[in-house]
Each structure stands twice: as C-alpha cells, then as structure tokens.
Protein backbone atom coordinates (compact mmCIF):
# COMPACT_ATOMS: atom_id res chain seq x y z
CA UNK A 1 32.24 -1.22 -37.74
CA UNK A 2 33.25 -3.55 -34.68
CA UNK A 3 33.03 -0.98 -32.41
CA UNK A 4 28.54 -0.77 -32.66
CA UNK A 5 28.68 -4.34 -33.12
CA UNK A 6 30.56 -4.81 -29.61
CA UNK A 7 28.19 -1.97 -27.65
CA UNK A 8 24.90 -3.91 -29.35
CA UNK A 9 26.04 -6.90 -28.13
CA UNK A 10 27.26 -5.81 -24.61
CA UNK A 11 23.32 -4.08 -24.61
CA UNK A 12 21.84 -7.14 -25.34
CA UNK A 13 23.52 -9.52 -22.63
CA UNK A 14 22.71 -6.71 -19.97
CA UNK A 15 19.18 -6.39 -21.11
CA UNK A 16 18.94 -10.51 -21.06
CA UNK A 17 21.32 -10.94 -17.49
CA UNK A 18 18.89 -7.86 -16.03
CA UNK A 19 15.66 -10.45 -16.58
CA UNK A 20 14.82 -11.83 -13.41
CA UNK A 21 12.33 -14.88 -14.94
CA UNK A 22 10.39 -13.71 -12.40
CA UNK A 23 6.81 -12.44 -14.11
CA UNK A 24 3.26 -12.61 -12.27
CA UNK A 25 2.65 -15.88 -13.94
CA UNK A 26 5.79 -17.68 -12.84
CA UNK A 27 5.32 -16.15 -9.18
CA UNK A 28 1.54 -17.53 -9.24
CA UNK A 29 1.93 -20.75 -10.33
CA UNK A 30 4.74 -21.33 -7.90
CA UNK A 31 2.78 -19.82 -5.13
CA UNK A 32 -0.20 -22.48 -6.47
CA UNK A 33 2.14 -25.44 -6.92
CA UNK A 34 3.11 -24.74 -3.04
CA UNK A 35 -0.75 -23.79 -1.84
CA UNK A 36 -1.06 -27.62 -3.72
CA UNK A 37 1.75 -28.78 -0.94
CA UNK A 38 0.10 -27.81 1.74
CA UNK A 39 3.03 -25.03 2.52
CA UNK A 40 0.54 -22.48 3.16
CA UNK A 41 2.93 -20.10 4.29
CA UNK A 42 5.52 -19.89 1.66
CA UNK A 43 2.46 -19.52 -0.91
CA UNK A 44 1.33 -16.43 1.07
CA UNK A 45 4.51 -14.97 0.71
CA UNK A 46 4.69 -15.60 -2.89
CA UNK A 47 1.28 -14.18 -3.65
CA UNK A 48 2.48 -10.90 -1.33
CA UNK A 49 5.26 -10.72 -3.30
CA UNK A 50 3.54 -11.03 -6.46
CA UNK A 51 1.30 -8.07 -5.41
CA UNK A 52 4.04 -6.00 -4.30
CA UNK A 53 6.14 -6.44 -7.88
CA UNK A 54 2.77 -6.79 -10.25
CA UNK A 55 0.04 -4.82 -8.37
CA UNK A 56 -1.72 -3.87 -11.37
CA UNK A 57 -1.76 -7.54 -13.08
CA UNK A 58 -4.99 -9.60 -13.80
CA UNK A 59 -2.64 -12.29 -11.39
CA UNK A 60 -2.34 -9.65 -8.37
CA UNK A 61 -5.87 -9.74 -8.49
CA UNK A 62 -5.91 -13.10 -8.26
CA UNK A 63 -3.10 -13.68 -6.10
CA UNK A 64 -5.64 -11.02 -3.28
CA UNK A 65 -7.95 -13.71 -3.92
CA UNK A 66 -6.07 -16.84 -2.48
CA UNK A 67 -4.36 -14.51 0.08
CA UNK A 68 -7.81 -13.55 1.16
CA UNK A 69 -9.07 -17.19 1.23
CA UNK A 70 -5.99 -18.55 3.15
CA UNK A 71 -6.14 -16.20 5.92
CA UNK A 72 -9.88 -16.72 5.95
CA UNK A 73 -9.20 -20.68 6.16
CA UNK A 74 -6.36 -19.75 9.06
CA UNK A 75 -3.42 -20.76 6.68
C-alpha cells in the first residue's frame, strides 16, 4: 500500500515542479505592464515569445496585434 502512495505522490510534485507559470495570459499581461513602462523592447520580446509558445491562443492573436502596432509606431 505505501509503495502507489509514494509513486502518486512523486507524479504529482513532477507534474506541479514541470509547470512553468508561464501561460499566454501571464506572458501578455507582463508584456502589457512593460508596453505601460515605456520598455518597448522587452514587451516585443515577450509578445514574440508568447507567439512562439501559444501560437494558436486568442492572446497570440493579440500579442501580433501590439507587435504589429509597435513596429508600426518604431518601438
């Protein structure tokens, strides 16, 4: 009986350790908060790097957006 209780929890803690807390939301809003700070190009590397790890997201869409508007602006 200890023995599946011991693999279950060794699964769980590598399925929680292997979450990076790094979803297209979180990378948006960061990439926002910093567009907000005027460091232009730290937010263009978050919203490329949200479209690299999330292409098919509602926020990669958006994140092509703001890309597209802060090259446009010369960002």
């Amino acid at each position: 009986m200890k023995r599946p209780i011991m693999i279950l929890t060794m699964f769980a803690a590598l399925m929680i350790g292997g979450c990076s807390g790094e979803n297209a939301k979180e990378i948006f809003e960061t990439a926002q908060l910093e567009e907000l700070q005027k460091n232009h190009a730290h937010a263009k590397e978050l919203y490329r790097k949200l479209i690299q790890k999330h292409p098919e997201s509602a926020y990669a869409a958006k994140a092509r957006e703001k890309l597209d508007a802060l090259n446009r602006a010369g960002q």
